[in-house]
N, C-alpha and C. Protein backbone atom coordinates (compact mmCIF):
# COMPACT_ATOMS: atom_id res chain seq x y z
N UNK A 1 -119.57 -33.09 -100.20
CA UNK A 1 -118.82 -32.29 -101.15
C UNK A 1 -117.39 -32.09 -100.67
N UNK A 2 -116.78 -32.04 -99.33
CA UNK A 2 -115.53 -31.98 -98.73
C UNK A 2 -114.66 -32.96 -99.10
N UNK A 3 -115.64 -34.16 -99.30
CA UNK A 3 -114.49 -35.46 -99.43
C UNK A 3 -114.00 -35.18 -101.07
N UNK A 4 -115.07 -34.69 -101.75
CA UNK A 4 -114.89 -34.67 -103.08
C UNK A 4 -113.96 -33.31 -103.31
N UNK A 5 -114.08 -32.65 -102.78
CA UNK A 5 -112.44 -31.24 -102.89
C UNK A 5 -111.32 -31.72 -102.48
N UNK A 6 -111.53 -32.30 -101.33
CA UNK A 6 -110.46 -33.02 -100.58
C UNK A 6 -109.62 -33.71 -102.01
N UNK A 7 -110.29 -34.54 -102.67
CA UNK A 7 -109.56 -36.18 -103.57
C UNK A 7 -109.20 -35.02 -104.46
N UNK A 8 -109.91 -33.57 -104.72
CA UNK A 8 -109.40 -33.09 -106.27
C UNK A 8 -108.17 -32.59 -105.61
N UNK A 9 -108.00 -32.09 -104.61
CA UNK A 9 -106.83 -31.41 -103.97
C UNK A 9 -105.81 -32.56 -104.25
N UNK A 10 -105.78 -33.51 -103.56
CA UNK A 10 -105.10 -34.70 -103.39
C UNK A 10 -104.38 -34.74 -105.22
N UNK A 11 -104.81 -34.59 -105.97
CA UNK A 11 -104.98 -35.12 -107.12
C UNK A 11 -103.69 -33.80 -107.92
N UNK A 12 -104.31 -32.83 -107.67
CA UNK A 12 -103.90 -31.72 -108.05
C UNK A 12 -102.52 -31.32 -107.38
N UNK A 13 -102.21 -32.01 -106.26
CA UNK A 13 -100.69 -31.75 -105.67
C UNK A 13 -100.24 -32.93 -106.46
N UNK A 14 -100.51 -34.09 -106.63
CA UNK A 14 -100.10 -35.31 -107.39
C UNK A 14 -99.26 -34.71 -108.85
N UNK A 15 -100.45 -33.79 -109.00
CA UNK A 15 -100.31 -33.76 -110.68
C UNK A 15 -98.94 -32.28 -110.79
N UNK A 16 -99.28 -31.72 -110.20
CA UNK A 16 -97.50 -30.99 -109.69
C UNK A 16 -96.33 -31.37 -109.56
N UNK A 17 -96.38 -32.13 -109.06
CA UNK A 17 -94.98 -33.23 -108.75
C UNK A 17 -94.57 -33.93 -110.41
N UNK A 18 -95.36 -33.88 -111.02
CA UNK A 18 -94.86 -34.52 -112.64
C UNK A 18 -94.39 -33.60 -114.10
N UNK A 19 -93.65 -34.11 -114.14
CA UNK A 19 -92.99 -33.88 -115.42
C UNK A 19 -94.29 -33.35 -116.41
N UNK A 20 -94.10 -32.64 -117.17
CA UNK A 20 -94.58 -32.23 -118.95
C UNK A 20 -95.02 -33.26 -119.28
N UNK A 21 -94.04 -34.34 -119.29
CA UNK A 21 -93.99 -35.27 -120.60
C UNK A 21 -95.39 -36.84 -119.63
N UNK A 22 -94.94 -36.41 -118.38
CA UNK A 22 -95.71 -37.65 -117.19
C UNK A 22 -97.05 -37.17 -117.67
N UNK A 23 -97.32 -35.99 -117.00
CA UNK A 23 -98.74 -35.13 -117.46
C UNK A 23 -99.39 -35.79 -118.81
N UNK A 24 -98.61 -35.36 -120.02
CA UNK A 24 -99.59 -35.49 -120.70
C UNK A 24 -99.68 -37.00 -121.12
N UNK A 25 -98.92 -37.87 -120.57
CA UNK A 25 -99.16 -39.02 -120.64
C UNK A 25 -100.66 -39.19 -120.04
N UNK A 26 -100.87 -39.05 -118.55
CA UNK A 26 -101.57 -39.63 -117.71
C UNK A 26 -102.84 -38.54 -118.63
N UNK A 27 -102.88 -37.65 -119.32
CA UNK A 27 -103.91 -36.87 -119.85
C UNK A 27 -104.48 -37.59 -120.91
N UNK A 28 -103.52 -37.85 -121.51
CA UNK A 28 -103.96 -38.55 -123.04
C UNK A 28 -104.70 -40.25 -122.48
N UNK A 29 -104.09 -40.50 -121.72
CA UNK A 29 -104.73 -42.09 -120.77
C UNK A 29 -106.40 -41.66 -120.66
N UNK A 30 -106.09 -40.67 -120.01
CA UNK A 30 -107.93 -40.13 -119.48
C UNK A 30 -108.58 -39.74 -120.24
N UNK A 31 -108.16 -39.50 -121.63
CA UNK A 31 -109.01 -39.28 -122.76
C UNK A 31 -109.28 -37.68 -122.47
N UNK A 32 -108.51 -37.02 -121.80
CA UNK A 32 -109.10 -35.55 -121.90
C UNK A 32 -109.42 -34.57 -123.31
N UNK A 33 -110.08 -33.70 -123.17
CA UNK A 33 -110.38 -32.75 -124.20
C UNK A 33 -109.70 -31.29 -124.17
N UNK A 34 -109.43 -30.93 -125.21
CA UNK A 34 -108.71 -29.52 -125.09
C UNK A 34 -108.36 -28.82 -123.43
N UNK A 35 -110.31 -28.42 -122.87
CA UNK A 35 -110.29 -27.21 -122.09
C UNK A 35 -109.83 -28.15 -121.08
N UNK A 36 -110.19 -29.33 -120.99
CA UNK A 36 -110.40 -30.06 -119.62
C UNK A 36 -108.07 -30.04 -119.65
N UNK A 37 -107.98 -30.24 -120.60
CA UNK A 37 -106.41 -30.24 -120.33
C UNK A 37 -105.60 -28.97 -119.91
N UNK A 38 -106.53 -28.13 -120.07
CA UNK A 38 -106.20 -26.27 -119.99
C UNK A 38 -106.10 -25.85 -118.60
N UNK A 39 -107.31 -26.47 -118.25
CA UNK A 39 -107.45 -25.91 -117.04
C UNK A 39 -106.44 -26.75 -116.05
N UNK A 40 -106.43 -27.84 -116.00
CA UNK A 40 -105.47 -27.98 -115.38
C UNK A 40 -103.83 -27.73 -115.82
N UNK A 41 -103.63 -27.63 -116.74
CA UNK A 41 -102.65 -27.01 -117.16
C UNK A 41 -102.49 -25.51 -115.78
N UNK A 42 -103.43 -24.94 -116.56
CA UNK A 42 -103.24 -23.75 -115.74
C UNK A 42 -103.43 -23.36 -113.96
N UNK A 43 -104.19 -24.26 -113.40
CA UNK A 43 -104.24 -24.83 -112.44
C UNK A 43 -103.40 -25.09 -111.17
N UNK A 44 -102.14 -25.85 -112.23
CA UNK A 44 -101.14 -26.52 -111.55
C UNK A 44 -99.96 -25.73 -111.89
N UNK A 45 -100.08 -24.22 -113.05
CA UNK A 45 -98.71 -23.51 -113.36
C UNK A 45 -98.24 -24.48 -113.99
N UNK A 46 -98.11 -25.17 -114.90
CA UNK A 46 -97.07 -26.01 -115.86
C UNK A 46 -96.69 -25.33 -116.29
N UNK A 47 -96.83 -24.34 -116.76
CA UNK A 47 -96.20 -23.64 -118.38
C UNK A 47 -95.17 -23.13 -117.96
N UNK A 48 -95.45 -21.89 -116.80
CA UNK A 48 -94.41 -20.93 -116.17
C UNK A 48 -94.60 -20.55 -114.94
N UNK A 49 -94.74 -22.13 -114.01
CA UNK A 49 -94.77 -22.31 -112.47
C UNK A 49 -95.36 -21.68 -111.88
N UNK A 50 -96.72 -20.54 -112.12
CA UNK A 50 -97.28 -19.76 -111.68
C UNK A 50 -98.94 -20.35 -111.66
N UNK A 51 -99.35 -21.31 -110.58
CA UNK A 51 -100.26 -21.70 -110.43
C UNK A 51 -101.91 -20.74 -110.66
N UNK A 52 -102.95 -21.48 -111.15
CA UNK A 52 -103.83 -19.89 -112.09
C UNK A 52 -104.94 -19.81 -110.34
N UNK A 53 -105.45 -19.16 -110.08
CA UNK A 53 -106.96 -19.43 -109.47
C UNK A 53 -108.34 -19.67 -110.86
N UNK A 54 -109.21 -19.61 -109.87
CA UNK A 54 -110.29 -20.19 -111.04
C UNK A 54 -110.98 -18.88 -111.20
N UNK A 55 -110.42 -17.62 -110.88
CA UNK A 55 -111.16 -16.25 -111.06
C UNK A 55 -110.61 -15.88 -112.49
N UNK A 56 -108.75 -16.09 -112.13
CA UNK A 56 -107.90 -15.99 -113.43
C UNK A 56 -108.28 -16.71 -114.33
N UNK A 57 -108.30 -17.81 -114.07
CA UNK A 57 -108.73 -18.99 -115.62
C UNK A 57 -109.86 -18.38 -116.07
N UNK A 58 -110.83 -17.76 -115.28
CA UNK A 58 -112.30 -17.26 -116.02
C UNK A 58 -111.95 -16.04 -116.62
N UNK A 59 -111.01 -15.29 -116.44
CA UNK A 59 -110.55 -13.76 -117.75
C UNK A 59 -110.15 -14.66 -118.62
N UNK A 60 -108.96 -15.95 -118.62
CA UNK A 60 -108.54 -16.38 -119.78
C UNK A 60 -108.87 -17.01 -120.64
N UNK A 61 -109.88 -17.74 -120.06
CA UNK A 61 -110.99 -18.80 -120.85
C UNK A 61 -112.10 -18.61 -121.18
N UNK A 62 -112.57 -17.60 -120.51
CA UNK A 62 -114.43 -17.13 -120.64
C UNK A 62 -115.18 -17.36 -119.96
N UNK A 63 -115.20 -18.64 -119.37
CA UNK A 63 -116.18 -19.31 -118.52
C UNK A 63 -116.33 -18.89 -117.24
N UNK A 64 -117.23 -18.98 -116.69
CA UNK A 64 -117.56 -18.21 -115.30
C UNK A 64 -116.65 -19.53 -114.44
N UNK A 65 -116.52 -18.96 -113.25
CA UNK A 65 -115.86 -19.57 -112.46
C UNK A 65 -116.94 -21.39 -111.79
N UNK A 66 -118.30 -20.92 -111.49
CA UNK A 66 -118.72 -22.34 -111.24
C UNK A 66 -118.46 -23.63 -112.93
N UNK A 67 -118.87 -22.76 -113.64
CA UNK A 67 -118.07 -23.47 -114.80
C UNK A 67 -117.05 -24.46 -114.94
N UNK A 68 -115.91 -23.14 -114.48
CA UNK A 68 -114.42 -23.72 -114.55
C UNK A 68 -114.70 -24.50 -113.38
N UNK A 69 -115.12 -24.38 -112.32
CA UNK A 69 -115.07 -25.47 -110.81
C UNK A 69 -115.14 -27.00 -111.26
N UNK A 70 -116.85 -26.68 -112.12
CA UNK A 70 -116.82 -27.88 -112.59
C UNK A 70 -116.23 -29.35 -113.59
N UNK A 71 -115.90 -28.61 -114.33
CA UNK A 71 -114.98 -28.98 -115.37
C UNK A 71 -113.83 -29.42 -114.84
N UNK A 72 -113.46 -28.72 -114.05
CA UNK A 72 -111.96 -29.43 -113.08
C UNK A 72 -112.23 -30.48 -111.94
N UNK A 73 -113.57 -30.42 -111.29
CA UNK A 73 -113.51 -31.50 -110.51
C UNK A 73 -113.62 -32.73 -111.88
N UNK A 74 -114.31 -32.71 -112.81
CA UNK A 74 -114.68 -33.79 -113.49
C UNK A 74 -113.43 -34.32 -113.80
N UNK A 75 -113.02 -33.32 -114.77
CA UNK A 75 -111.33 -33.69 -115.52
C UNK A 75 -110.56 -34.89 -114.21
N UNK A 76 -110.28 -33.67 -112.77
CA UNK A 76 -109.85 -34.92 -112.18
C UNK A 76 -110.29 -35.98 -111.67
N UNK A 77 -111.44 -36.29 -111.73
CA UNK A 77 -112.18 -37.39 -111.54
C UNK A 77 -112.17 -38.47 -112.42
N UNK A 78 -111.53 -37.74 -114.26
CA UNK A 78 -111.14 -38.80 -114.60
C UNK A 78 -109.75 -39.19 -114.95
N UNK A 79 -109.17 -38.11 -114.43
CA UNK A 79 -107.62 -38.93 -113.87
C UNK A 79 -107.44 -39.84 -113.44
N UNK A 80 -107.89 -39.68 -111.82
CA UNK A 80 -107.84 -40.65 -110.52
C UNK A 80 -108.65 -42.05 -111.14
N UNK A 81 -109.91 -41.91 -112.08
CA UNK A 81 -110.20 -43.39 -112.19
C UNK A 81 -109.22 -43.68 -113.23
N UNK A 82 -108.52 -42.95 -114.51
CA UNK A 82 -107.36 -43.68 -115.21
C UNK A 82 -105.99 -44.27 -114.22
N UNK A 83 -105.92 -43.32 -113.46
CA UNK A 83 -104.85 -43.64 -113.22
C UNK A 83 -105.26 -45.36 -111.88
N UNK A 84 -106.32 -45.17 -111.13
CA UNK A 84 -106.90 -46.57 -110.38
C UNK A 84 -106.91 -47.74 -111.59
N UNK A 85 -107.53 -47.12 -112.54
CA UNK A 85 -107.92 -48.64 -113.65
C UNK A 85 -106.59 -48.68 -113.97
N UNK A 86 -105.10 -48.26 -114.47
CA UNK A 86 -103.74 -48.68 -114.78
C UNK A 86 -103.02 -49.17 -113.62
N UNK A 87 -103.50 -48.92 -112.29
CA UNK A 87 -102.82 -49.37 -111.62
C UNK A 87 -103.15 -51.22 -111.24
N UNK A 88 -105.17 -51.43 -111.32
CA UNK A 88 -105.56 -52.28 -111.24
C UNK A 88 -104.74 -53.16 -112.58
N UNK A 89 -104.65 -52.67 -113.72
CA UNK A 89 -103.91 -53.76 -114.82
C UNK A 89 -102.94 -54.22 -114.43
N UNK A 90 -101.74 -53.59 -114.10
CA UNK A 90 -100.18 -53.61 -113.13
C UNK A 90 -100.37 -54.77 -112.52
N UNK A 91 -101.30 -54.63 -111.45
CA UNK A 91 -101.81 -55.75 -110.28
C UNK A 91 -102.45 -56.96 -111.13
N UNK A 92 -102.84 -57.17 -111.98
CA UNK A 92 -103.16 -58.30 -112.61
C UNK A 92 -102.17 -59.06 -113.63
N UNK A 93 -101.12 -57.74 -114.31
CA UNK A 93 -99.96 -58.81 -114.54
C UNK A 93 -99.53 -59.07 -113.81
N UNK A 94 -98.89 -58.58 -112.98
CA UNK A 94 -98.34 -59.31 -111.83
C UNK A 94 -98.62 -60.06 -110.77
N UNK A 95 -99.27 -60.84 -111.14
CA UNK A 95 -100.24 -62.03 -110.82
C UNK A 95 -99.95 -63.00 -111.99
N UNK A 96 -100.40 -62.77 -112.54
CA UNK A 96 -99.98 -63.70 -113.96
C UNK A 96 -98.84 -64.07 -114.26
């Protein structure tokens, strides 16, 4: 389970470093759904740089906190494989 906090961590400083407009690119790539875009929204402070915990997201959203845990490791789980499978395409045009 460490390695797997570890990659969401990894993922979640990644996703800080980007623009609004980068974000919801790489969101809309991963096919996310409303909450799954929320929470990290809120997560990472996009809106108004004030990063949420997952105690906060659970007053704002409803969901109990193992809830929200889960939902966010998934969400970024399917970041990291959108963003691996676009990088694997890259590497195959450029080959071609």
């Amino acid at each position: 389970m460490s390695t797997k906090i570890d990659n969401a961590q990894l993922t979640l400083d990644l996703l800080k470093n980007l623009s609004k407009e980068e974000l919801n690119q790489i969101m809309a790539q991963a096919e996310l759904n409303f909450l799954e875009k929320r929470i990290v929204w809120l997560r990472i402070g996009l809106e108004d740089k004030i990063p949420r915990s997952f105690k906060e997201i659970t007053k704002e959203i409803g969901l109990g906190m193992e809830t929200i845990f889960k939902i966010e490791m998934k969400t970024l789980r399917k970041i990291r494989t959108s963003l691996i499978s676009e990088r694997n395409q890259n590497k195959d045009i450029e080959k071609n």
